[in-house]
PDB file of N, CA and C in Angstrom:
ATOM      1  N   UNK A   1       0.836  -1.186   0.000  1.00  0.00           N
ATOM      2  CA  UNK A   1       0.000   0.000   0.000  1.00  0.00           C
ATOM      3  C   UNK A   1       0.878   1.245   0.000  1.00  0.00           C
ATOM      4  N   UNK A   2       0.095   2.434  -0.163  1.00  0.00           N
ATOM      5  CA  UNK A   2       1.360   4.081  -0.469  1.00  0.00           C
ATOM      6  C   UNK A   2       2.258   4.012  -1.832  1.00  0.00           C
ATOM      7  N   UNK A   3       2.212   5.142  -1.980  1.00  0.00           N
ATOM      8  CA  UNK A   3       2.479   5.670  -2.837  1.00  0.00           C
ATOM      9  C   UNK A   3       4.151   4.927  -3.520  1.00  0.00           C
ATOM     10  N   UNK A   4       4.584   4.599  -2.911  1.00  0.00           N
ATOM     11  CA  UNK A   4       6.067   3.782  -3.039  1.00  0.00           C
ATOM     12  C   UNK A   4       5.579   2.053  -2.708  1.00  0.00           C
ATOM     13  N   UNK A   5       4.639   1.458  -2.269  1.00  0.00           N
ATOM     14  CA  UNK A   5       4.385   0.244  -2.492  1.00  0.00           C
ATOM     15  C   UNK A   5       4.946  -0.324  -1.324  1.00  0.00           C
ATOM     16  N   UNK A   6       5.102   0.257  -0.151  1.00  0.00           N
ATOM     17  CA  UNK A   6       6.156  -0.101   0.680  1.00  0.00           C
ATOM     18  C   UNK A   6       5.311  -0.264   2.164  1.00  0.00           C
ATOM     19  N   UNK A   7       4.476   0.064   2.457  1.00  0.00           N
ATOM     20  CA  UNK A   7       3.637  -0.371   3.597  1.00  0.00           C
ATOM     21  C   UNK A   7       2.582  -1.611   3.449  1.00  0.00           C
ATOM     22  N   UNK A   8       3.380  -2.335   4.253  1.00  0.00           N
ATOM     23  CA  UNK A   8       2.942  -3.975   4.185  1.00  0.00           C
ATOM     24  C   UNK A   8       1.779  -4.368   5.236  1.00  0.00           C
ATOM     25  N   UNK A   9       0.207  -5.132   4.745  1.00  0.00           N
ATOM     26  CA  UNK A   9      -0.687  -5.274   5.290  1.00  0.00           C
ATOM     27  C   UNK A   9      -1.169  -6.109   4.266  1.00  0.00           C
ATOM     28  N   UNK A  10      -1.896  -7.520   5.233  1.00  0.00           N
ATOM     29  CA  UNK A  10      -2.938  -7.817   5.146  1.00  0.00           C
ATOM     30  C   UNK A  10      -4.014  -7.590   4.664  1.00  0.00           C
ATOM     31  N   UNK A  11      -4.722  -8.284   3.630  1.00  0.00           N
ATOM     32  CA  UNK A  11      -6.142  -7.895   3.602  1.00  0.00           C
ATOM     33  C   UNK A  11      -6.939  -7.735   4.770  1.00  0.00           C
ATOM     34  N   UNK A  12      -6.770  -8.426   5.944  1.00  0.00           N
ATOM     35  CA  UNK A  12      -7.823  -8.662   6.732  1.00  0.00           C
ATOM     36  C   UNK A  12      -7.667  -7.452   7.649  1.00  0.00           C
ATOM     37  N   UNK A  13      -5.592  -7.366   7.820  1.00  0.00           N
ATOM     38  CA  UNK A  13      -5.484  -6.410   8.637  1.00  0.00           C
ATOM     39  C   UNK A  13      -5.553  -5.040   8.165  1.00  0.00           C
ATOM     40  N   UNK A  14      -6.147  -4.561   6.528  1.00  0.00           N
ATOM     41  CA  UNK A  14      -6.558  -3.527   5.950  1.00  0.00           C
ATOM     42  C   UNK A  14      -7.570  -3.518   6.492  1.00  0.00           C
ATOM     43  N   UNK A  15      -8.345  -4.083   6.315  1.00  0.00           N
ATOM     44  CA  UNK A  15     -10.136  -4.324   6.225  1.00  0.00           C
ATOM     45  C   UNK A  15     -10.153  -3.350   7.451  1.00  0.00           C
ATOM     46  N   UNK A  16      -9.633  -4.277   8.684  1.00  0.00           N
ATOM     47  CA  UNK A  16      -9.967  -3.939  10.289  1.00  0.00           C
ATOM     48  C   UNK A  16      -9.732  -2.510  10.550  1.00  0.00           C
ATOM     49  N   UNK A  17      -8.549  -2.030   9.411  1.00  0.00           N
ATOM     50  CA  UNK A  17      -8.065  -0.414  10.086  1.00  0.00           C
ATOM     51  C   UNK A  17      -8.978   0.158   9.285  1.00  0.00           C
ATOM     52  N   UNK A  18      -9.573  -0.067   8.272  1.00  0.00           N
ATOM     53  CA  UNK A  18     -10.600   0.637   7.665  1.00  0.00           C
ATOM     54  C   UNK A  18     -11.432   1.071   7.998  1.00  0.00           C
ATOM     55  N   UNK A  19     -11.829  -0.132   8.665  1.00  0.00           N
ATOM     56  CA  UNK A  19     -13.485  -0.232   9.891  1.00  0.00           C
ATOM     57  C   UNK A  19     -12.953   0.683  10.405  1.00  0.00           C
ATOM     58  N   UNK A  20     -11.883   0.413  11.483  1.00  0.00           N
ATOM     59  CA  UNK A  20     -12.038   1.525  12.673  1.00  0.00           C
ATOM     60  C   UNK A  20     -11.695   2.970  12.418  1.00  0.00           C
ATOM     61  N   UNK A  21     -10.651   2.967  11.650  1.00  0.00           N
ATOM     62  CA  UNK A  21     -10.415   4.068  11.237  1.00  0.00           C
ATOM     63  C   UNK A  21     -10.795   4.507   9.222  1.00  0.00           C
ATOM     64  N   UNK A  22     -11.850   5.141   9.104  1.00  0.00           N
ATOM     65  CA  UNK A  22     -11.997   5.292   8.082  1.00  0.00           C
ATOM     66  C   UNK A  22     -11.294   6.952   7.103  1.00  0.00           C
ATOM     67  N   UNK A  23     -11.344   8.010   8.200  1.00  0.00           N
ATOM     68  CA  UNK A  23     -11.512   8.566   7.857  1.00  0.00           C
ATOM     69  C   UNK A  23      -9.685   9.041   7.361  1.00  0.00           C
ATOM     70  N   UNK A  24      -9.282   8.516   8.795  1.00  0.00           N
ATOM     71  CA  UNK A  24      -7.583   8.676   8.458  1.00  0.00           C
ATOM     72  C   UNK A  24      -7.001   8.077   7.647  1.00  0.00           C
ATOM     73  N   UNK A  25      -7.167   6.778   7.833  1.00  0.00           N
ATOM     74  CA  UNK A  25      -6.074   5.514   7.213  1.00  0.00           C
ATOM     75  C   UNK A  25      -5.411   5.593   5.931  1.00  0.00           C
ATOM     76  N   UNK A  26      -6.148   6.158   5.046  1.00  0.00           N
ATOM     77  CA  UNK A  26      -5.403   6.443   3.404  1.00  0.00           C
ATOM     78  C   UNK A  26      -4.594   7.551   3.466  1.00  0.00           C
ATOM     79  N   UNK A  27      -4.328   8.666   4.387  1.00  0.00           N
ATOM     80  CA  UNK A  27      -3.504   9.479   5.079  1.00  0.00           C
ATOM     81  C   UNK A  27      -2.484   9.178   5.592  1.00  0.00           C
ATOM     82  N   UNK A  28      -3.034   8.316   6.472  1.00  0.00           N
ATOM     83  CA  UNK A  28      -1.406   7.281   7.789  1.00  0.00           C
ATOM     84  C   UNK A  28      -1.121   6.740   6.796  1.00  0.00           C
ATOM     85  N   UNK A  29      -1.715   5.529   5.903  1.00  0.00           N
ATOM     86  CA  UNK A  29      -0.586   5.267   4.968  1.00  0.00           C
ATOM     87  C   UNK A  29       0.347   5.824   3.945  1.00  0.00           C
ATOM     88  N   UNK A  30      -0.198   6.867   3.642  1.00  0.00           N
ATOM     89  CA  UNK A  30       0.747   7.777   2.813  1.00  0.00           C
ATOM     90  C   UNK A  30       1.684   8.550   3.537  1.00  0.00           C
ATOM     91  N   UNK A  31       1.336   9.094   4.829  1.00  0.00           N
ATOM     92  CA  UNK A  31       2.593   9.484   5.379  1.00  0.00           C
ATOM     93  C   UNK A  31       3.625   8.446   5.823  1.00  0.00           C
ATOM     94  N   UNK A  32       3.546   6.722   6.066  1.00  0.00           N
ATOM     95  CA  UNK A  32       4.541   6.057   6.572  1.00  0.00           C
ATOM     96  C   UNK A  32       4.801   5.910   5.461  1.00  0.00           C
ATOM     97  N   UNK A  33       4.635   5.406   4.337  1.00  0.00           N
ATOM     98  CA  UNK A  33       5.106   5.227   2.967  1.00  0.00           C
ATOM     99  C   UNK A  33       6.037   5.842   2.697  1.00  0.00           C
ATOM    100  N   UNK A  34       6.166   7.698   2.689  1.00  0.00           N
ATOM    101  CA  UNK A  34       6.637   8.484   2.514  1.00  0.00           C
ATOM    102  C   UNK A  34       7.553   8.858   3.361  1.00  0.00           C
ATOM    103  N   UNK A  35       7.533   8.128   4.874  1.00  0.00           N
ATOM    104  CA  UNK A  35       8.881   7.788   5.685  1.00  0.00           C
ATOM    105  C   UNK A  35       9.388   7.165   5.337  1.00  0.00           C
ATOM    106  N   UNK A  36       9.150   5.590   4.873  1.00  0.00           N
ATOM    107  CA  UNK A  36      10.036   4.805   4.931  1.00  0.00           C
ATOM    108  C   UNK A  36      10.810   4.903   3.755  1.00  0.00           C
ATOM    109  N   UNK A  37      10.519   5.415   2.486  1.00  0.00           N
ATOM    110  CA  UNK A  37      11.052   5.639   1.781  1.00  0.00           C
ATOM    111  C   UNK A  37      12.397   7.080   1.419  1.00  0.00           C
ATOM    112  N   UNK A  38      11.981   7.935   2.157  1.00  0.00           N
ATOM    113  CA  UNK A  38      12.962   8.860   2.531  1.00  0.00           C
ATOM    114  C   UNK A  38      13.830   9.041   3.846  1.00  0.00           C
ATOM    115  N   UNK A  39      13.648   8.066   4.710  1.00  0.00           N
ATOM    116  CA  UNK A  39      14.619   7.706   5.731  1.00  0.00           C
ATOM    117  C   UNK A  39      14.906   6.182   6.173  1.00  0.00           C
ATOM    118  N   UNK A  40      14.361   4.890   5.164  1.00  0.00           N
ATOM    119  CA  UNK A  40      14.586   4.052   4.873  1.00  0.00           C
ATOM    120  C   UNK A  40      14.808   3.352   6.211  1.00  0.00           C
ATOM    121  N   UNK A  41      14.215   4.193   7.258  1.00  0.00           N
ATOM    122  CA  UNK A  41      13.946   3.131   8.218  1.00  0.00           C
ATOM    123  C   UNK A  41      12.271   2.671   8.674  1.00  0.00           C
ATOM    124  N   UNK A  42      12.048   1.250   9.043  1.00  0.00           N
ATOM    125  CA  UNK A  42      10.943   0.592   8.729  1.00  0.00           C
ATOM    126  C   UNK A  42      10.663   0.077   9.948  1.00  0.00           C
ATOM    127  N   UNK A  43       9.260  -0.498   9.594  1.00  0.00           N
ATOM    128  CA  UNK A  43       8.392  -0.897  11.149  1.00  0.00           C
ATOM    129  C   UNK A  43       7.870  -2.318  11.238  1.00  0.00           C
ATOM    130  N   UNK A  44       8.534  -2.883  12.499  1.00  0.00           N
ATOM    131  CA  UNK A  44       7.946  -4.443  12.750  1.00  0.00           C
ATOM    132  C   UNK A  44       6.648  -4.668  12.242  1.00  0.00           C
ATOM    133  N   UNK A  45       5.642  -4.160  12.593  1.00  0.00           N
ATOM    134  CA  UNK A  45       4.797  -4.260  12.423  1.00  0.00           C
ATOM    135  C   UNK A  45       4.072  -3.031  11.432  1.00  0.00           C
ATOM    136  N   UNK A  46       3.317  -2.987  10.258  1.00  0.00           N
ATOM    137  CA  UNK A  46       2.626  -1.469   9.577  1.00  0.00           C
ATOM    138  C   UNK A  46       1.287  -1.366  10.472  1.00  0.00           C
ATOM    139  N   UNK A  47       0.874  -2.877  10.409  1.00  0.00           N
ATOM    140  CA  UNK A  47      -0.476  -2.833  11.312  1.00  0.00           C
ATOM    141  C   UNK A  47      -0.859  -2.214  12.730  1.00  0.00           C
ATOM    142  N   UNK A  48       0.861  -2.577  13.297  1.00  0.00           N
ATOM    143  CA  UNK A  48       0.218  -2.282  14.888  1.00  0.00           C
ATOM    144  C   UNK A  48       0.884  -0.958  14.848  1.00  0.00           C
ATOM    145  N   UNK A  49       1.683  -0.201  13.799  1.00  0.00           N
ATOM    146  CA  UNK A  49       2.152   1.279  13.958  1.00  0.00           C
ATOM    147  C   UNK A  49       0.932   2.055  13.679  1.00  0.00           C
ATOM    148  N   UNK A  50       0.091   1.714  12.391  1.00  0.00           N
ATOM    149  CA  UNK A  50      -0.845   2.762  12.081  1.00  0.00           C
ATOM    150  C   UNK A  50      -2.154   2.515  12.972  1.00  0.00           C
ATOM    151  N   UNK A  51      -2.230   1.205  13.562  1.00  0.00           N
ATOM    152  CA  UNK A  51      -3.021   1.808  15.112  1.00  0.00           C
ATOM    153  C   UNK A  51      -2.994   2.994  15.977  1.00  0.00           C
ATOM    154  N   UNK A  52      -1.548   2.345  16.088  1.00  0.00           N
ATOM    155  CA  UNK A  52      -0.859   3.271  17.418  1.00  0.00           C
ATOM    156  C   UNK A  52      -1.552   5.138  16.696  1.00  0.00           C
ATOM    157  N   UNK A  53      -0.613   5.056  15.968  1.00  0.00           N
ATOM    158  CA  UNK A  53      -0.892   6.717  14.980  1.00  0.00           C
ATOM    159  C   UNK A  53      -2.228   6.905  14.803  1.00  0.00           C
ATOM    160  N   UNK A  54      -2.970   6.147  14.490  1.00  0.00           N
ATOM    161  CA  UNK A  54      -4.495   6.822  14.241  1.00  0.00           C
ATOM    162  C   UNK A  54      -5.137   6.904  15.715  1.00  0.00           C
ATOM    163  N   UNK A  55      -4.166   6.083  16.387  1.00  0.00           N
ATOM    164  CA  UNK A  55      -5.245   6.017  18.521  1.00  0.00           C
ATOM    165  C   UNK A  55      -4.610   7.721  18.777  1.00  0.00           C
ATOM    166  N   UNK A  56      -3.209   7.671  18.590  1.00  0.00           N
ATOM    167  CA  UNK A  56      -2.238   9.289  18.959  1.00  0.00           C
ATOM    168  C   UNK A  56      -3.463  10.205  18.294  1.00  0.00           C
ATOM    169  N   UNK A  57      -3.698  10.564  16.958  1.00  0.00           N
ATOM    170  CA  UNK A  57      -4.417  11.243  16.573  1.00  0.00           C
ATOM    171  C   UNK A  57      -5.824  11.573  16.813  1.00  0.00           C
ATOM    172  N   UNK A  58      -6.848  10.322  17.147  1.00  0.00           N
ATOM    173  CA  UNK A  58      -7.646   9.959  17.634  1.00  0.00           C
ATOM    174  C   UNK A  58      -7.873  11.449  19.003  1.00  0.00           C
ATOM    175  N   UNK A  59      -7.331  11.243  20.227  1.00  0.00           N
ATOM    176  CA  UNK A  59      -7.002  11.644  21.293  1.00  0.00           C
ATOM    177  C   UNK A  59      -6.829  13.150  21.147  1.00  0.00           C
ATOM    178  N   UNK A  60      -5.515  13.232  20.032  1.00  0.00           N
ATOM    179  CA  UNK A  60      -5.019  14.562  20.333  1.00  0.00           C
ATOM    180  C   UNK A  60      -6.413  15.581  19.391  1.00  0.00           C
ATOM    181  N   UNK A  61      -7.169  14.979  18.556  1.00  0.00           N
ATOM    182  CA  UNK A  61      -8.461  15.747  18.300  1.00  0.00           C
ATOM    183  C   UNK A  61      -9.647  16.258  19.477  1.00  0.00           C
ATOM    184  N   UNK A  62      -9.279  14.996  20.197  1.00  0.00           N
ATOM    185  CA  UNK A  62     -10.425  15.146  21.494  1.00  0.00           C
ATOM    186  C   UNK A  62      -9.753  16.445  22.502  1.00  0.00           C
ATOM    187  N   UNK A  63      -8.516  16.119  22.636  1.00  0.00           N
ATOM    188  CA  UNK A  63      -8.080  17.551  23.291  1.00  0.00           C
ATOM    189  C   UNK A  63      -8.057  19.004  22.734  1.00  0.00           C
ATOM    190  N   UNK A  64      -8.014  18.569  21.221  1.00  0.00           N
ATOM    191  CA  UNK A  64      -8.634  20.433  20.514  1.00  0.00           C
ATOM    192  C   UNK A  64     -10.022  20.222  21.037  1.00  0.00           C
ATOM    193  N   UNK A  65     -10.718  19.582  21.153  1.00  0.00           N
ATOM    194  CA  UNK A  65     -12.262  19.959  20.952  1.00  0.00           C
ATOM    195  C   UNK A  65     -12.392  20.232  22.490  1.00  0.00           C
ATOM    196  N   UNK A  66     -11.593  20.153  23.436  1.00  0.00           N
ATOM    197  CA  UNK A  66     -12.289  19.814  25.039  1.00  0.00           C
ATOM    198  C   UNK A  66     -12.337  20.924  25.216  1.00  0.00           C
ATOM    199  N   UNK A  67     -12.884  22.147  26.026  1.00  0.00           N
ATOM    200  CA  UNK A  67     -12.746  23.183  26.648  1.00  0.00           C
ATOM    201  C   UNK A  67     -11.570  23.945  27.124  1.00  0.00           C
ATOM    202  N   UNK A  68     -10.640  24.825  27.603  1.00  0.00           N
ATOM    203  CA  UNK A  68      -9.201  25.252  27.828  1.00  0.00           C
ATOM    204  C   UNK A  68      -9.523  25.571  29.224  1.00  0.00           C
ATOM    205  N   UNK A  69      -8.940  24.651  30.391  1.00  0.00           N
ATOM    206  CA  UNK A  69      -9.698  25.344  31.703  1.00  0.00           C
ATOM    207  C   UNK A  69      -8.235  26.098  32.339  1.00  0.00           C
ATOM    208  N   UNK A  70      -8.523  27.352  32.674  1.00  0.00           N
ATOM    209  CA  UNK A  70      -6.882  27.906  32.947  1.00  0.00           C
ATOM    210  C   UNK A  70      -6.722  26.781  34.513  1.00  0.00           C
ATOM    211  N   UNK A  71      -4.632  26.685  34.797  1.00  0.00           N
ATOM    212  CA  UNK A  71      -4.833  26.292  35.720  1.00  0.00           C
ATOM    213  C   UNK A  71      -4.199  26.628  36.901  1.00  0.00           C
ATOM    214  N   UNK A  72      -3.612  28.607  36.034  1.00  0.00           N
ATOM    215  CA  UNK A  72      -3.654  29.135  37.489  1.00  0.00           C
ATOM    216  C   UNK A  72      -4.017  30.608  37.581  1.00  0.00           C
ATOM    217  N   UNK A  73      -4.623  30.820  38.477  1.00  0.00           N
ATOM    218  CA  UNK A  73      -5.400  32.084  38.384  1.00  0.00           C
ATOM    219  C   UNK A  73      -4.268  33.616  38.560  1.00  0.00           C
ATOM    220  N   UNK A  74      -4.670  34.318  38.123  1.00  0.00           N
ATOM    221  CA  UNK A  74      -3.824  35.533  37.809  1.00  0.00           C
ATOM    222  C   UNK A  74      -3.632  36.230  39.097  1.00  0.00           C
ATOM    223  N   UNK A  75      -2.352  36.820  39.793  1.00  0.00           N
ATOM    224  CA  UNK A  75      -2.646  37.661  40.574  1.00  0.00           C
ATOM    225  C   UNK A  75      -3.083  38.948  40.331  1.00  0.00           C
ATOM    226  N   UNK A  76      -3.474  39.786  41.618  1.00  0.00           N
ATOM    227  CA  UNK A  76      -3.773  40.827  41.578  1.00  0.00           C
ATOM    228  C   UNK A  76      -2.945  41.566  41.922  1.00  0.00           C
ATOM    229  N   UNK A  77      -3.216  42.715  41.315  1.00  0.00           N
ATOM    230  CA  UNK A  77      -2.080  43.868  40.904  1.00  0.00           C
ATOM    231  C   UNK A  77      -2.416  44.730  42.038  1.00  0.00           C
ATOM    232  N   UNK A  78      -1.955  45.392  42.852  1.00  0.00           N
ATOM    233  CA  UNK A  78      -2.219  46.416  43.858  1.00  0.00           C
ATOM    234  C   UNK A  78      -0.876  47.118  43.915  1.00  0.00           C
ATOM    235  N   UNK A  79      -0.070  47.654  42.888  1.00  0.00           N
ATOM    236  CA  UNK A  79       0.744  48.933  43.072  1.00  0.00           C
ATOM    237  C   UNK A  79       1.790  48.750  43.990  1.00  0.00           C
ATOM    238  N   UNK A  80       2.144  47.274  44.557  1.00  0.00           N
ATOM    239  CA  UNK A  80       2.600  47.729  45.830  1.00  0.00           C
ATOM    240  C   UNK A  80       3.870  46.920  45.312  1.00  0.00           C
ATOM    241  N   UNK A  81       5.389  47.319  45.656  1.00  0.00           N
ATOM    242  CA  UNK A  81       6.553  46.295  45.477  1.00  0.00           C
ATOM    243  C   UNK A  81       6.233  44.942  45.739  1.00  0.00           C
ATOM    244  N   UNK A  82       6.768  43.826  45.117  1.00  0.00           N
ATOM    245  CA  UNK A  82       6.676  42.580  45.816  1.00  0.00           C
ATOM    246  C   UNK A  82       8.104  42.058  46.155  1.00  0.00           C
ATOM    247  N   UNK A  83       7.872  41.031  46.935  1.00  0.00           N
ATOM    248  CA  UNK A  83       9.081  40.786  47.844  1.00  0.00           C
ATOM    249  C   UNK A  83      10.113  40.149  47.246  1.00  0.00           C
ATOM    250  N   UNK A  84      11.580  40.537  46.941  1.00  0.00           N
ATOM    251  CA  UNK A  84      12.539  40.271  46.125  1.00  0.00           C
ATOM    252  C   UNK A  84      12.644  38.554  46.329  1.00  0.00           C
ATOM    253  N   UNK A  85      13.303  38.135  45.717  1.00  0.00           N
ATOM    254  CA  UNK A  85      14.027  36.594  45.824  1.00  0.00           C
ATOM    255  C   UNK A  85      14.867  36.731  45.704  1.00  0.00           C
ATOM    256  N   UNK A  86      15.909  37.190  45.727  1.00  0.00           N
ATOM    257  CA  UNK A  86      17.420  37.665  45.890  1.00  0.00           C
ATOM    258  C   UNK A  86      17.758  38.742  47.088  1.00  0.00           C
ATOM    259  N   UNK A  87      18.817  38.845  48.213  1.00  0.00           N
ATOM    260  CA  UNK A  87      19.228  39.820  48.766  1.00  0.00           C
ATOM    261  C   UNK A  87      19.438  40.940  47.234  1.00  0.00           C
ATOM    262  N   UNK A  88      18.725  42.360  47.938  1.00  0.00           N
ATOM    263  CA  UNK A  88      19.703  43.355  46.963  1.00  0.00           C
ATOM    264  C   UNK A  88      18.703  43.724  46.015  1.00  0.00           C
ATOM    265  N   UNK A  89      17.942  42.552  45.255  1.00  0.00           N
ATOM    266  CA  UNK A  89      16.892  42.713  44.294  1.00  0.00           C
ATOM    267  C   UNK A  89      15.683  43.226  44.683  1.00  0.00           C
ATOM    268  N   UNK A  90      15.270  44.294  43.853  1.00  0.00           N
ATOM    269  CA  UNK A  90      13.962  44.871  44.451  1.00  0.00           C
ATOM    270  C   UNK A  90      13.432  45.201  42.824  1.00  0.00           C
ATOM    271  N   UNK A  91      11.982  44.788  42.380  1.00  0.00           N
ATOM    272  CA  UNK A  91      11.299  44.404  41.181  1.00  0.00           C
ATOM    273  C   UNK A  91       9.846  45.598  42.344  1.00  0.00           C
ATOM    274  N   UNK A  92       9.501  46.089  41.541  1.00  0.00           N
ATOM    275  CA  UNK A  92       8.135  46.729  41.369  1.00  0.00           C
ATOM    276  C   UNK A  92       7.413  46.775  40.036  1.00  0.00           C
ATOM    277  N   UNK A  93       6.089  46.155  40.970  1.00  0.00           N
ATOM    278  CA  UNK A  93       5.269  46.007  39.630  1.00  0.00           C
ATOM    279  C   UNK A  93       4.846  47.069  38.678  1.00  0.00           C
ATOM    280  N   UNK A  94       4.131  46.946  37.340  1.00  0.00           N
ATOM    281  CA  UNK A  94       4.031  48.025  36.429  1.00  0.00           C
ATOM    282  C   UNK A  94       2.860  47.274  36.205  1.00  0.00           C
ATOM    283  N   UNK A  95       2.198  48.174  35.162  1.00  0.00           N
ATOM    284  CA  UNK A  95       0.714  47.587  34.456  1.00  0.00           C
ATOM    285  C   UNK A  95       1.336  46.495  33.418  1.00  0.00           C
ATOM    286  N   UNK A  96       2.358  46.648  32.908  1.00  0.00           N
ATOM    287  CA  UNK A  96       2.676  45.534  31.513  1.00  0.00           C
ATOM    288  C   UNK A  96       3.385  44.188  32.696  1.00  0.00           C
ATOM    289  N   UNK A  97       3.386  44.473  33.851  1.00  0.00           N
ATOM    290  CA  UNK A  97       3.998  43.076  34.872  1.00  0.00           C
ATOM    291  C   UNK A  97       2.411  42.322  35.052  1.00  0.00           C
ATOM    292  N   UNK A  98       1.449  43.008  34.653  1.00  0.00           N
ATOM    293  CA  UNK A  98       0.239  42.521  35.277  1.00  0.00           C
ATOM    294  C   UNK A  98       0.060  40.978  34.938  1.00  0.00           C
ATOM    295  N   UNK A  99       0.603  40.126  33.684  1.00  0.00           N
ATOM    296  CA  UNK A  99       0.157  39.220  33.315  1.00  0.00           C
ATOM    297  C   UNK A  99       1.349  38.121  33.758  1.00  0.00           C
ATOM    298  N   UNK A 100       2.343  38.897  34.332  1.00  0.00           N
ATOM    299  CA  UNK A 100       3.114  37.584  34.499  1.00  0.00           C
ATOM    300  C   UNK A 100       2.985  36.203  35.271  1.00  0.00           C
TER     301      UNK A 100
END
C-alpha cells in the first residue's frame, strides 16, 4: 500500500483499520510510505504502527475539541513592590507586569 508500495498489510489487517479508522487511514498510509522511503527506516509491524498513529491522533483531536480550563489564576495587581528573591533585588510592579 502508499504511494512507493512499501507499507505492508494484510487484507484482513486492511479491512480492520478501515473499519475503525476510516476517515484517516489512506492518510497514515501515505505518510509512513513516505517515511520509509525517505529515511529508509521501517516498522515491525505497519499494522500495529498505524493503530498506534491513528489512537495518537484519535485523542489529540479530542483535546482540541475539550474546553481550555486555565490552571492558574492571575494575581492581583495592587501597586505595591513585591518581595525580592534575591538579597539586593527589588522588582516593582508596572501595568505591563500585570500578566506575568
Amino acid at each position: 500500500y502508499g504511494k512507493y508500495q512499501n507499507v505492508f498489510l494484510t487484507e484482513s489487517e486492511y479491512a480492520e483499520l478501515k473499519q475503525e479508522y476510516p476517515d484517516c487511514l489512506e492518510r497514515l498510509i501515505e505518510e509512513m510510505s513516505r517515511y520509509i522511503a525517505s529515511s529508509g527506516n521501517d516498522y515491525v509491524s505497519h499494522a500495529a504502527t498505524l493503530y498506534r498513529w491513528a489512537d495518537r491522533e484519535k485523542r489529540r483531536s479530542r483535546k482540541r475539541e475539550s474546553p481550555i480550563i486555565p490552571t492558574r489564576r492571575a494575581r492581583a495587581f495592587d501597586g505595591k513592590d513585591i518581595t525580592p528573591r534575591k538579597q539586593g533585588v527589588k522588582k516593582t510592579m508596572n501595568k505591563e507586569d500585570d500578566y506575568l
